[in-house]
C-alpha atoms as a PDB file:
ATOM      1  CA  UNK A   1     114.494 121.465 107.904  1.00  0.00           C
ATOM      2  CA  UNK A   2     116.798 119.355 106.216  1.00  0.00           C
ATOM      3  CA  UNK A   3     119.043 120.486 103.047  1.00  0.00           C
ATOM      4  CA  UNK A   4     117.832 118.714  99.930  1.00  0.00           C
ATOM      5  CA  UNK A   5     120.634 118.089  97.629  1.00  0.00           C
ATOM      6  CA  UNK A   6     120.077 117.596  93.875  1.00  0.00           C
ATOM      7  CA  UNK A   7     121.942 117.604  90.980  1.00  0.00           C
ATOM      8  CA  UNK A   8     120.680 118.291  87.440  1.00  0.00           C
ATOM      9  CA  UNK A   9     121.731 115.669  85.257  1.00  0.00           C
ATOM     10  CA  UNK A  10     120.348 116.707  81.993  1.00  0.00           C
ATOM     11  CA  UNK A  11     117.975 119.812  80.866  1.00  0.00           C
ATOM     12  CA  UNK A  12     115.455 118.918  78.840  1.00  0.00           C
ATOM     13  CA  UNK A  13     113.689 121.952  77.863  1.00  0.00           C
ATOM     14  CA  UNK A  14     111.740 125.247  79.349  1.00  0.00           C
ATOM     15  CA  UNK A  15     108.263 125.288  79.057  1.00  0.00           C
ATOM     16  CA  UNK A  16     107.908 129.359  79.971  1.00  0.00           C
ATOM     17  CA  UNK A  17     109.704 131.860  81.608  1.00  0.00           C
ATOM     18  CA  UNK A  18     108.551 134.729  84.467  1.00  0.00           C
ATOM     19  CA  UNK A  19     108.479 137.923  84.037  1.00  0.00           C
ATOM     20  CA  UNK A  20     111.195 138.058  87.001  1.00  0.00           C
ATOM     21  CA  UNK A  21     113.509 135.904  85.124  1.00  0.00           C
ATOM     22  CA  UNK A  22     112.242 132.343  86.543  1.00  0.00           C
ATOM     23  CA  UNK A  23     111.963 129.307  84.172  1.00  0.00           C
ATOM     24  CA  UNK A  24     109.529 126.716  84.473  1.00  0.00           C
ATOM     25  CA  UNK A  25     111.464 123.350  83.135  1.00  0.00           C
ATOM     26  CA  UNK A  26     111.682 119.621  82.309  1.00  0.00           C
ATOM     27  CA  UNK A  27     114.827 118.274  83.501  1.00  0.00           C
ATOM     28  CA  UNK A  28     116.080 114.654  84.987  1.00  0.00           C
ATOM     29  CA  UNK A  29     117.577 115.542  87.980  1.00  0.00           C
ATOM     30  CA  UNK A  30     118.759 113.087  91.077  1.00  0.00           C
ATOM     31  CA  UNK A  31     117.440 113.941  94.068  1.00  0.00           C
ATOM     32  CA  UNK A  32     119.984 112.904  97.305  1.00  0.00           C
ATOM     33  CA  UNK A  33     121.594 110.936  95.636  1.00  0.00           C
ATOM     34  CA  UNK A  34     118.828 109.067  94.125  1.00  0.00           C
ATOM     35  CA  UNK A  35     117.986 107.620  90.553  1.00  0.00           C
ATOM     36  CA  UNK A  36     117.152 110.624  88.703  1.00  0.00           C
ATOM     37  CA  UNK A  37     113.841 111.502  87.493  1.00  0.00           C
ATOM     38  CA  UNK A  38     112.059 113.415  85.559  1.00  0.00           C
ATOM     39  CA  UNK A  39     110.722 117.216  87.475  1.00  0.00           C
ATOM     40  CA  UNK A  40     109.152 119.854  86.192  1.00  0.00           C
ATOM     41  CA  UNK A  41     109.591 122.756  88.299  1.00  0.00           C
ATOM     42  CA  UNK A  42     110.291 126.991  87.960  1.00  0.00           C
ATOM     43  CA  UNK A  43     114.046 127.825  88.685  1.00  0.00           C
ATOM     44  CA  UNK A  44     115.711 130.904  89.575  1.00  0.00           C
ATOM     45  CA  UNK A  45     117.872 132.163  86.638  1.00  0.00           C
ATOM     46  CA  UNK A  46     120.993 130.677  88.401  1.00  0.00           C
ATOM     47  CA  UNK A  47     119.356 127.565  89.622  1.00  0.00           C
ATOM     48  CA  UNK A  48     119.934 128.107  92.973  1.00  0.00           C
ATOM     49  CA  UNK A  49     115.899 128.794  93.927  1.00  0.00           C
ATOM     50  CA  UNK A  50     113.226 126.751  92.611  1.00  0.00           C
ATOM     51  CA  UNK A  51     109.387 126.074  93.336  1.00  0.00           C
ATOM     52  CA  UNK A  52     107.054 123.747  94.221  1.00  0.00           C
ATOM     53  CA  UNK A  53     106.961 121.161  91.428  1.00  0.00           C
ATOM     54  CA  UNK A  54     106.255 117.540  89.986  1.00  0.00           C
ATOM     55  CA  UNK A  55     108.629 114.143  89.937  1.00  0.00           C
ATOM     56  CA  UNK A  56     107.810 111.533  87.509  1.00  0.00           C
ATOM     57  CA  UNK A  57     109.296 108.536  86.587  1.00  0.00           C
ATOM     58  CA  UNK A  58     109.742 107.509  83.223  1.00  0.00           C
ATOM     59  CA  UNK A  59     107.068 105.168  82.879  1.00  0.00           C
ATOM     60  CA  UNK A  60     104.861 108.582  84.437  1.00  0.00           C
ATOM     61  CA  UNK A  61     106.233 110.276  81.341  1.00  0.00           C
ATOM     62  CA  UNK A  62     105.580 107.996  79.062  1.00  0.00           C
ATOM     63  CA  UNK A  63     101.875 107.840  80.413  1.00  0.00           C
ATOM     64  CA  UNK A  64     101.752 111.627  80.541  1.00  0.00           C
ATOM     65  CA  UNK A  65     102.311 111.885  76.758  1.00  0.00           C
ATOM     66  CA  UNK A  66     100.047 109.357  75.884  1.00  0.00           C
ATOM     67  CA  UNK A  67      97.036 111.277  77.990  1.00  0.00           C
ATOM     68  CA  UNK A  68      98.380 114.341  76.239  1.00  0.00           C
ATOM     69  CA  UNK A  69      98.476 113.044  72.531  1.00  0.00           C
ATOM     70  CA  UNK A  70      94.966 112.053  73.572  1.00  0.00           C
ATOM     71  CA  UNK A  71      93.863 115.191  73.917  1.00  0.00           C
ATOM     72  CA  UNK A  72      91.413 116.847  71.432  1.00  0.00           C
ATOM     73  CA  UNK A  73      92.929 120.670  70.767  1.00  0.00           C
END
């Protein structure tokens, strides 16, 4: 399997954190050299691990937090 490279260009925020240390975030991050986008993803304390997660452009943000703000709590 191929390496995938990525850089983080700016952390947003965590959203929780593992009881092993891991932290589920939103950051933009560039994937292969790519425009970055928005991920949401767990990360090993260092960053060097992460998990399965979700890329979204901004417009999928943007569309995201309108369905959220919709949402009846």
């Amino acid at each position: 399997m191929a390496d995938i490279k990525f850089e983080i260009k700016e952390t947003i925020g965590a959203l929780s954190e593992s009881a092993k240390g891991w932290k589920k975030e939103l950051n933009l991050i560039s994937w292969n050299d790519k425009e970055p986008k928005y991920d949401i993803r767990e990360w090993s304390p260092d960053h060097t691990k992460m998990g399965k997660g979700v890329t979204l452009t901004k417009e999928e943000l943007e569309n995201l937090r309108e369905v959220l703000e919709g949402l009846n709590w």
